[in-house]
PDB file of N, CA and C in Angstrom:
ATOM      1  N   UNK A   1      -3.678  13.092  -7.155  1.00  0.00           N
ATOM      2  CA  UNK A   1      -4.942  12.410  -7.239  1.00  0.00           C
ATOM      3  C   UNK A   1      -6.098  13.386  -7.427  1.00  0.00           C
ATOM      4  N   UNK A   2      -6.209  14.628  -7.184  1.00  0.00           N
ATOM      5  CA  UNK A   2      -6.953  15.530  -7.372  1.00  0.00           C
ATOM      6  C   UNK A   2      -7.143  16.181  -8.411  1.00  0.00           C
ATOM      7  N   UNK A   3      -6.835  15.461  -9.755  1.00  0.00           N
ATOM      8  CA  UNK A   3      -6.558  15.773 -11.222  1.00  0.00           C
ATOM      9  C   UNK A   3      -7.914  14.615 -11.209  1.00  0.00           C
ATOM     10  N   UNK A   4      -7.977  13.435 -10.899  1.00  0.00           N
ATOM     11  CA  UNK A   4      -8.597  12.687 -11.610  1.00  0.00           C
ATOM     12  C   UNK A   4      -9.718  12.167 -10.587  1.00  0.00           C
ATOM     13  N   UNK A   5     -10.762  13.400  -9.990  1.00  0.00           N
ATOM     14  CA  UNK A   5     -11.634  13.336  -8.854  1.00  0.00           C
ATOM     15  C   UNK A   5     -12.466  11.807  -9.306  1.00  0.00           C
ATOM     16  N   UNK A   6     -13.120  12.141 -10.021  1.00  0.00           N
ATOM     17  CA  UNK A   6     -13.970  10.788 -10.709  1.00  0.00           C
ATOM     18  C   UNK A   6     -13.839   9.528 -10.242  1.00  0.00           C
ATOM     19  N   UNK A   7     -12.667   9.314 -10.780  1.00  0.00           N
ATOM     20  CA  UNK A   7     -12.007   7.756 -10.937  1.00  0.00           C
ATOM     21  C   UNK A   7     -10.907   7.569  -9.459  1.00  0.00           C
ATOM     22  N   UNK A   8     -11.247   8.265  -8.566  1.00  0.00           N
ATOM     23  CA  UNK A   8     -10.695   7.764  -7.297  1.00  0.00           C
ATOM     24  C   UNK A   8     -10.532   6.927  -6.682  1.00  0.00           C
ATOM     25  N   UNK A   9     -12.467   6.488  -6.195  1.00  0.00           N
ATOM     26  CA  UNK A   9     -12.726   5.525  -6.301  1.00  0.00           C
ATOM     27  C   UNK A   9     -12.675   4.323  -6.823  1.00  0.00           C
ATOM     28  N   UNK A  10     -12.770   4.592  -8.305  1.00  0.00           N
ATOM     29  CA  UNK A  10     -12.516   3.093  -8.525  1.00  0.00           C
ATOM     30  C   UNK A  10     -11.072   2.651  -8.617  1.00  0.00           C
ATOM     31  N   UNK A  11     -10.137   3.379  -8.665  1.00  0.00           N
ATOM     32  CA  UNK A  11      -9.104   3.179  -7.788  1.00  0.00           C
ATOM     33  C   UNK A  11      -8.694   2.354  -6.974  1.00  0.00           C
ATOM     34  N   UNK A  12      -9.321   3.295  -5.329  1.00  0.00           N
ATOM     35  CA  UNK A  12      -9.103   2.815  -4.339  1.00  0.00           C
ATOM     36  C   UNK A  12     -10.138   1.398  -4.159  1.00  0.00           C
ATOM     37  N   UNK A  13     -10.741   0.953  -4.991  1.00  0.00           N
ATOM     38  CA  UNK A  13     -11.757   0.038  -4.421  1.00  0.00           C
ATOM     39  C   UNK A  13     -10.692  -1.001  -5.254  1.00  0.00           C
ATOM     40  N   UNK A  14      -9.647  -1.113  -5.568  1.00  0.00           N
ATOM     41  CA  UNK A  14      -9.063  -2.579  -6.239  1.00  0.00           C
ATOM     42  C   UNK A  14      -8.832  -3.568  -5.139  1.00  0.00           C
ATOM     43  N   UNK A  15      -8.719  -4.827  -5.547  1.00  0.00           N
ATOM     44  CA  UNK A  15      -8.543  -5.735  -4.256  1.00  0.00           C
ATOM     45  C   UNK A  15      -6.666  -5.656  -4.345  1.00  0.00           C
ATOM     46  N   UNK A  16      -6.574  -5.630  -4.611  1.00  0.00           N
ATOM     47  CA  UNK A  16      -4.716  -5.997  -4.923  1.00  0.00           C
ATOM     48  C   UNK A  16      -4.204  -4.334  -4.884  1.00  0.00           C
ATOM     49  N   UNK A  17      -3.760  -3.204  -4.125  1.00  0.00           N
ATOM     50  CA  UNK A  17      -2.986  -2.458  -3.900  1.00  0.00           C
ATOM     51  C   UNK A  17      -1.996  -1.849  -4.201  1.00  0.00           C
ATOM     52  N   UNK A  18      -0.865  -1.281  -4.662  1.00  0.00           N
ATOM     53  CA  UNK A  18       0.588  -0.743  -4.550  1.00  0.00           C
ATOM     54  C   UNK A  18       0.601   0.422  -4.309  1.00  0.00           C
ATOM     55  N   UNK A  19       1.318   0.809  -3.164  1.00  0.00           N
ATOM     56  CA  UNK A  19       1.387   2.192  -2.720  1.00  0.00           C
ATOM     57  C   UNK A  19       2.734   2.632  -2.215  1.00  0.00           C
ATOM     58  N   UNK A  20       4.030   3.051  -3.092  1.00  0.00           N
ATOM     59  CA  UNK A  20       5.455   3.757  -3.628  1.00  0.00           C
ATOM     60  C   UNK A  20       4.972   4.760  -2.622  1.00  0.00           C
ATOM     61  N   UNK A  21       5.734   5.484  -2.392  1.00  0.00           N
ATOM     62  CA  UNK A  21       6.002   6.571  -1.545  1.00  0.00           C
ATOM     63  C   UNK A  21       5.142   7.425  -2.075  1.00  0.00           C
ATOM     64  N   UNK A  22       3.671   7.765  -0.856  1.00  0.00           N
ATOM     65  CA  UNK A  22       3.079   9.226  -1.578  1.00  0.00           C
ATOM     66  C   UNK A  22       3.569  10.701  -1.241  1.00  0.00           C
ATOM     67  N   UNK A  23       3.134  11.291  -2.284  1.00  0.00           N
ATOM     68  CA  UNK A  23       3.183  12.672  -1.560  1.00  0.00           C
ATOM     69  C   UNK A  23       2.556  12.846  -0.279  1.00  0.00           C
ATOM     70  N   UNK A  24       3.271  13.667   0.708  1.00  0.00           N
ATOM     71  CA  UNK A  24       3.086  14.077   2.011  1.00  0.00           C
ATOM     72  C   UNK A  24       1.784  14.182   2.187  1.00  0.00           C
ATOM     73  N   UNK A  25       1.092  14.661   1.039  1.00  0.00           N
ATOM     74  CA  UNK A  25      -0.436  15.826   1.234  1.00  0.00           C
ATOM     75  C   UNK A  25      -1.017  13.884   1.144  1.00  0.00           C
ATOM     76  N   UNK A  26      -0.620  13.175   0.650  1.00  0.00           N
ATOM     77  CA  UNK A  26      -1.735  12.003   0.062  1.00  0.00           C
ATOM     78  C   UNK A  26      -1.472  10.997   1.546  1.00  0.00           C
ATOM     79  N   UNK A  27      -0.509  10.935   2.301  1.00  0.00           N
ATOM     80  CA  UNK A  27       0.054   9.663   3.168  1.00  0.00           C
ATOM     81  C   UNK A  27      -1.471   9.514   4.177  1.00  0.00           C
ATOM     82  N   UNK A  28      -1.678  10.425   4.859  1.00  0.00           N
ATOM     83  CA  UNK A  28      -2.762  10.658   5.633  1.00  0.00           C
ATOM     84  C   UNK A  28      -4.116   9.777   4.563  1.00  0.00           C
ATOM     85  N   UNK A  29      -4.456   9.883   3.389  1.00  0.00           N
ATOM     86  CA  UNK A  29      -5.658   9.072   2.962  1.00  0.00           C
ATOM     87  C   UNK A  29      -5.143   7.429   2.820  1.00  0.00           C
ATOM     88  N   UNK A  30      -4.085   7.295   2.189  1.00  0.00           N
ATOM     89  CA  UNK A  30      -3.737   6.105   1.776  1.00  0.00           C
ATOM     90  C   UNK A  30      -3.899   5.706   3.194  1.00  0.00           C
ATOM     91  N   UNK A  31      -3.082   5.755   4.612  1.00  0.00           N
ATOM     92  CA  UNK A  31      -3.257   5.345   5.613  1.00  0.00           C
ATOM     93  C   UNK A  31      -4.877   5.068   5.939  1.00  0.00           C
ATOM     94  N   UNK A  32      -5.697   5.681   5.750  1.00  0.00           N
ATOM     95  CA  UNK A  32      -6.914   5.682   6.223  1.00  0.00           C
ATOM     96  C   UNK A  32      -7.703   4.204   5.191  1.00  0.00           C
ATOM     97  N   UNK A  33      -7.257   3.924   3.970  1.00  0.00           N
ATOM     98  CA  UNK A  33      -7.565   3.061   3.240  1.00  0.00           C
ATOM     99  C   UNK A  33      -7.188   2.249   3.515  1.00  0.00           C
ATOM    100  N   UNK A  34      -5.579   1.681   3.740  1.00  0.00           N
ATOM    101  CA  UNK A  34      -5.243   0.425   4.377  1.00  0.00           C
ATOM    102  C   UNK A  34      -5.511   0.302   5.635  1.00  0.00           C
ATOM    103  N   UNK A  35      -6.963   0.872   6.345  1.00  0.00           N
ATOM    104  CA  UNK A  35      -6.982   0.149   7.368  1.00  0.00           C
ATOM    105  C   UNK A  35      -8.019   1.185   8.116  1.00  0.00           C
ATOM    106  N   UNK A  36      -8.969   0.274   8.922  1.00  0.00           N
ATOM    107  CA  UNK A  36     -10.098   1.271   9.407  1.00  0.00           C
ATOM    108  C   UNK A  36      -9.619   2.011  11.357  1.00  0.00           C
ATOM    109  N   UNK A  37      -8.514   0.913  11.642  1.00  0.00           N
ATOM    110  CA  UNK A  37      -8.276   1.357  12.934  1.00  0.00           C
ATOM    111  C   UNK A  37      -7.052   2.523  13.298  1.00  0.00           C
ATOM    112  N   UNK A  38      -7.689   3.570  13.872  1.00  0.00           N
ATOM    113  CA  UNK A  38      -6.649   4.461  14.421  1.00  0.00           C
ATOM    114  C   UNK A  38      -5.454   4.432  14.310  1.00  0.00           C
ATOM    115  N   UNK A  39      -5.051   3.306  15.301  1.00  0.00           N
ATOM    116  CA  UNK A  39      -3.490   2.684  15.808  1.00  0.00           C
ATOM    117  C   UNK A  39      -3.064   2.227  14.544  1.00  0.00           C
ATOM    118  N   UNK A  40      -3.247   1.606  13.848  1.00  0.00           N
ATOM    119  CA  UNK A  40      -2.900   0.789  12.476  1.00  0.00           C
ATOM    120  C   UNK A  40      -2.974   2.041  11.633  1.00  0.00           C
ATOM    121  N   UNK A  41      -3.819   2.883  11.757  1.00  0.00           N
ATOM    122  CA  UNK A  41      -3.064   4.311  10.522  1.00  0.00           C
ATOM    123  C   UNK A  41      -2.186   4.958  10.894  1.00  0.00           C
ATOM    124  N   UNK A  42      -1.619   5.104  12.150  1.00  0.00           N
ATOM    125  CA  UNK A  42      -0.436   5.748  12.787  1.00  0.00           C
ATOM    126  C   UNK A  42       0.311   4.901  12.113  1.00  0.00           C
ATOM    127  N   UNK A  43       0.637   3.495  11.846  1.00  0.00           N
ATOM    128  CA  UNK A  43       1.684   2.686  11.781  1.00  0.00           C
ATOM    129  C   UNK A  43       1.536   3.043  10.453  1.00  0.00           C
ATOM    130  N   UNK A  44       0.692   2.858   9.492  1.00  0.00           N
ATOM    131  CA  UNK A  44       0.720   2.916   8.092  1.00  0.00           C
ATOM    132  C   UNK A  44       1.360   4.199   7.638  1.00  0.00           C
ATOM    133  N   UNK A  45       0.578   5.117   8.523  1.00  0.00           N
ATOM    134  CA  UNK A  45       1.657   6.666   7.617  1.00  0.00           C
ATOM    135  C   UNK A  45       2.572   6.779   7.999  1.00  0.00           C
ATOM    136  N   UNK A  46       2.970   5.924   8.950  1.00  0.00           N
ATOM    137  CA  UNK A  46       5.205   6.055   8.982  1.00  0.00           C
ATOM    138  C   UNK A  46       5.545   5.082   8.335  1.00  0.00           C
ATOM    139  N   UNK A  47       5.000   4.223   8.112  1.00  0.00           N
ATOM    140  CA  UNK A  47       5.755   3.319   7.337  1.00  0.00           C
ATOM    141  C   UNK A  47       5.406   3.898   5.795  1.00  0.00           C
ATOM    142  N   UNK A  48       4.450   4.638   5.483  1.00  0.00           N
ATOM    143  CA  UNK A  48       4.455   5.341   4.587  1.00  0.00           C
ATOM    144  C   UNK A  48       5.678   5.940   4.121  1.00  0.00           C
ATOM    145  N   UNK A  49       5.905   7.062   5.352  1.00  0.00           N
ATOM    146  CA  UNK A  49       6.326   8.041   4.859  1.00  0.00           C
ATOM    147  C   UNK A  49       7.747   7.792   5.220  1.00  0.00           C
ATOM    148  N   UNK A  50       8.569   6.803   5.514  1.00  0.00           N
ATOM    149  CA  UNK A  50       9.714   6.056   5.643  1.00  0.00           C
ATOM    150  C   UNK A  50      10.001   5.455   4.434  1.00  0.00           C
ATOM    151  N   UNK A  51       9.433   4.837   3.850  1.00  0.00           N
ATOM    152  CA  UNK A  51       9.573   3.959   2.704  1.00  0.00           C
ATOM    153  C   UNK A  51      10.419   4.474   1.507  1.00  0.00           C
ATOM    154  N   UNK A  52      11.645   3.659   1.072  1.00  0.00           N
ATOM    155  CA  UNK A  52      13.176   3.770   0.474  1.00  0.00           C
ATOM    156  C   UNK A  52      13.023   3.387  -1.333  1.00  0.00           C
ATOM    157  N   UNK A  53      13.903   3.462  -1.627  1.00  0.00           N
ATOM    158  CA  UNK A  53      13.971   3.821  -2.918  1.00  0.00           C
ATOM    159  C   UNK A  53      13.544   2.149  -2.877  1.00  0.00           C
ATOM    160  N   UNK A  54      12.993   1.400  -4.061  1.00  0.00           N
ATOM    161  CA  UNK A  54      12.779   0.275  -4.447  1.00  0.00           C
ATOM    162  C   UNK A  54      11.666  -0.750  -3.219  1.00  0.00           C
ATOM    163  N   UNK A  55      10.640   0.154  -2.639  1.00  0.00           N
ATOM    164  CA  UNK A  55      10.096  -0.321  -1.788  1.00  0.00           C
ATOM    165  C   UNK A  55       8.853   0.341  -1.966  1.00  0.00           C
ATOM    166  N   UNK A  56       7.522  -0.507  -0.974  1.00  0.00           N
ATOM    167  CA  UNK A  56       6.123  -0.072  -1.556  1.00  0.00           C
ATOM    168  C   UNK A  56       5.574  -0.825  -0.322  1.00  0.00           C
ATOM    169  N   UNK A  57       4.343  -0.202  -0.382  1.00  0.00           N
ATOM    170  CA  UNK A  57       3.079  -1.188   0.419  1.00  0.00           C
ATOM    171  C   UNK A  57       2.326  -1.775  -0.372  1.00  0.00           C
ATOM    172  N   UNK A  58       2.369  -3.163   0.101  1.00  0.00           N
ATOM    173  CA  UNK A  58       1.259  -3.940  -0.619  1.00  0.00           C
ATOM    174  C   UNK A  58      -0.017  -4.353   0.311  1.00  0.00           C
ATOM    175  N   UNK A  59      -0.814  -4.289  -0.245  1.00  0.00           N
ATOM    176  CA  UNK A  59      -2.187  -4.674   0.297  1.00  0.00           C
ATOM    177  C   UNK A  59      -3.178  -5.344  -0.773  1.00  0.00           C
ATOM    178  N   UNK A  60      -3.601  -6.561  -0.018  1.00  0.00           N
ATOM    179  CA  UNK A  60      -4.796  -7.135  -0.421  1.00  0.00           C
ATOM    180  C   UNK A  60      -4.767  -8.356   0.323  1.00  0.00           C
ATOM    181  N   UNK A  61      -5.363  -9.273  -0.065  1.00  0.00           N
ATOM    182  CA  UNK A  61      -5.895 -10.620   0.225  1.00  0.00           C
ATOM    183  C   UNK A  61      -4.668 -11.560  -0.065  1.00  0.00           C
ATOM    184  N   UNK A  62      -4.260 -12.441   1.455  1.00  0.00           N
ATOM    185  CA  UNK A  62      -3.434 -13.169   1.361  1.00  0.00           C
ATOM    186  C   UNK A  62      -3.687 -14.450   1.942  1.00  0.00           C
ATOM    187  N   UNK A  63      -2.885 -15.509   2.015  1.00  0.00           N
ATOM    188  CA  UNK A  63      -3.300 -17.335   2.333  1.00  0.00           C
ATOM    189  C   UNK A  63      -2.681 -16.909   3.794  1.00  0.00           C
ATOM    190  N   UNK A  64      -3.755 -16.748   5.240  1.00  0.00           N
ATOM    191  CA  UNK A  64      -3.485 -17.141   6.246  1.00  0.00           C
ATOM    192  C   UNK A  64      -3.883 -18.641   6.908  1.00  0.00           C
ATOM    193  N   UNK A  65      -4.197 -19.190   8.284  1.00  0.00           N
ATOM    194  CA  UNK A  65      -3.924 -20.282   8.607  1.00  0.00           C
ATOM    195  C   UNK A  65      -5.471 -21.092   7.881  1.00  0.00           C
ATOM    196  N   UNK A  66      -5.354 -22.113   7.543  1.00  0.00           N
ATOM    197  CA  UNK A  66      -6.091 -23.374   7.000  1.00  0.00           C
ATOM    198  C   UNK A  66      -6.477 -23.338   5.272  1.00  0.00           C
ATOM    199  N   UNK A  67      -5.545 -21.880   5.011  1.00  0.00           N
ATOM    200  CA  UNK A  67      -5.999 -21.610   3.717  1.00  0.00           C
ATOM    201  C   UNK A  67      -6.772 -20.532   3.069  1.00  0.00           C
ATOM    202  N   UNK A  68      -7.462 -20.083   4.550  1.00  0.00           N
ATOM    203  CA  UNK A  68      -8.462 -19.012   3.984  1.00  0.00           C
ATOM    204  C   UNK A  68      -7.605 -17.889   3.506  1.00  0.00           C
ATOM    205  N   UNK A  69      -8.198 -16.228   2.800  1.00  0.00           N
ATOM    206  CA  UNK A  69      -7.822 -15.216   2.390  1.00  0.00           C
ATOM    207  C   UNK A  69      -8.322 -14.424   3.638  1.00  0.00           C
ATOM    208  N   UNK A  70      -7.369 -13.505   3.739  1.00  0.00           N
ATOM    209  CA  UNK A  70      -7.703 -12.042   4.307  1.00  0.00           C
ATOM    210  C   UNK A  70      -6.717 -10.899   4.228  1.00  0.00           C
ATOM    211  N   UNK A  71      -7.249  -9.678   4.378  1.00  0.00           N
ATOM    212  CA  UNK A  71      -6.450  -8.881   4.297  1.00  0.00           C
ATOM    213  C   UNK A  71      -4.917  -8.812   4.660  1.00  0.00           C
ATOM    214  N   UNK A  72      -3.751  -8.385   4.003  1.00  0.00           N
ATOM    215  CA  UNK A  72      -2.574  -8.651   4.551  1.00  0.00           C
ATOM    216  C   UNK A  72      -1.783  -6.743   3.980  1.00  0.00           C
ATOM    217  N   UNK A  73      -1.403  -6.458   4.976  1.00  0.00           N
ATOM    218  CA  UNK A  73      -0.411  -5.296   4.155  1.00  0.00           C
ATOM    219  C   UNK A  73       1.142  -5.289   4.815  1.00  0.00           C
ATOM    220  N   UNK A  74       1.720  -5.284   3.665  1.00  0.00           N
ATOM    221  CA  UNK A  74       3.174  -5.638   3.747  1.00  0.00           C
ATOM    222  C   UNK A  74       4.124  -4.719   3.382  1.00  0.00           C
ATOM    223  N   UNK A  75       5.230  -4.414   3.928  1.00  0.00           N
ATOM    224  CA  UNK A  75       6.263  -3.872   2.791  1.00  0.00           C
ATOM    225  C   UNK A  75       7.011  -4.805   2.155  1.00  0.00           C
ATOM    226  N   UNK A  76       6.813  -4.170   0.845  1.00  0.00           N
ATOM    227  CA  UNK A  76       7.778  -5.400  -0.133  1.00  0.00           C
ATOM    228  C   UNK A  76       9.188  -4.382  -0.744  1.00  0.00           C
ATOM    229  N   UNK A  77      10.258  -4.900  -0.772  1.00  0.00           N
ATOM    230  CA  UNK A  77      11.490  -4.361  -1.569  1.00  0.00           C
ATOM    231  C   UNK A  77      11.542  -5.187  -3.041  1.00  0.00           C
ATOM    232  N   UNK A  78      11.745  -4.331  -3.840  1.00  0.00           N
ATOM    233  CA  UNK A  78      11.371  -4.713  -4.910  1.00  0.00           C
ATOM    234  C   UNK A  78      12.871  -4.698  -5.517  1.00  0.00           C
ATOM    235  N   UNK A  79      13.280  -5.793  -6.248  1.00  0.00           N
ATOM    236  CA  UNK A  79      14.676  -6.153  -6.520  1.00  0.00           C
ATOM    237  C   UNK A  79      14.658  -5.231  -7.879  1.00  0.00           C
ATOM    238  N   UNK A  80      16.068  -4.569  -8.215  1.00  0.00           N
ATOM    239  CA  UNK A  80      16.395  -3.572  -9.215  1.00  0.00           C
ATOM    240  C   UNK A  80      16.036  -4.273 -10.649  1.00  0.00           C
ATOM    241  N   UNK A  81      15.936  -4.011 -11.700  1.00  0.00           N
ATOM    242  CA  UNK A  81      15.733  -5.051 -12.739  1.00  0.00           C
ATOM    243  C   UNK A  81      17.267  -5.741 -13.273  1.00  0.00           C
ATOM    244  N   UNK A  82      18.456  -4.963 -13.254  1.00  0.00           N
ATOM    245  CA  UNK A  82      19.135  -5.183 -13.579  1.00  0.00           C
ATOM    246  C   UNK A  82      19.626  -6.627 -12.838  1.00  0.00           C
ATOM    247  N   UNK A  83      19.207  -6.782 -11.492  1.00  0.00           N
ATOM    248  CA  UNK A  83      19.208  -8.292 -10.751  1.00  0.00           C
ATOM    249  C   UNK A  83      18.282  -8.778 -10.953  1.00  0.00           C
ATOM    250  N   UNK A  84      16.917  -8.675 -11.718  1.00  0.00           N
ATOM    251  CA  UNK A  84      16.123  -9.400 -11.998  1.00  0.00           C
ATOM    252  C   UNK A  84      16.380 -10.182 -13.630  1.00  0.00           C
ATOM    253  N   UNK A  85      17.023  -9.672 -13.837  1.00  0.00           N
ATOM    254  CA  UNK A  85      17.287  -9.868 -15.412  1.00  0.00           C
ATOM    255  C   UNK A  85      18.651 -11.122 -15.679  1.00  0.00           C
ATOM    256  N   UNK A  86      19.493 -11.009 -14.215  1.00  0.00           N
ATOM    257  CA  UNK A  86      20.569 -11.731 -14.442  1.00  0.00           C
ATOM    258  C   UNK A  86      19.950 -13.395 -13.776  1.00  0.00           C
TER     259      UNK A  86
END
């Protein structure tokens, strides 16, 4: 990310997320982006830095109770294409 200082930001400011396994040096910011509380960036950079081949964090805006949107971050496993295809 330090190739493309500029456009960081607008980057990190998307509402909709995907974050694949970062490099070690990057886990520590991404954590700090999905989430403003302490305790919740501890959880984010292990689940960061745990995260398996065909898997990612997602973050953005999701349908909680009566309908409204709010923030949601998830791990998603992402099915191989070769099972997506059959």
């Amino acid at each position: 990310m330090s190739s493309i200082k500029g456009e960081v930001d607008a980057i990190y400011n998307a509402a909709e997320q995907v974050h694949f396994l970062p490099p070690e040096s990057q886990t520590k910011a991404v954590a700090k982006i999905l989430s403003s509380d302490r305790v919740e960036q501890n959880k984010f950079e292990q689940e960061l830095t745990t995260l398996k081949k065909g898997q990612c964090v997602v973050s953005g805006p999701g349908l909680v109770e009566k309908g409204d949107l709010a923030k949601q971050v998830n791990v998603v496993k992402i099915d191989d294409l070769a099972s997506r295809l059959s």
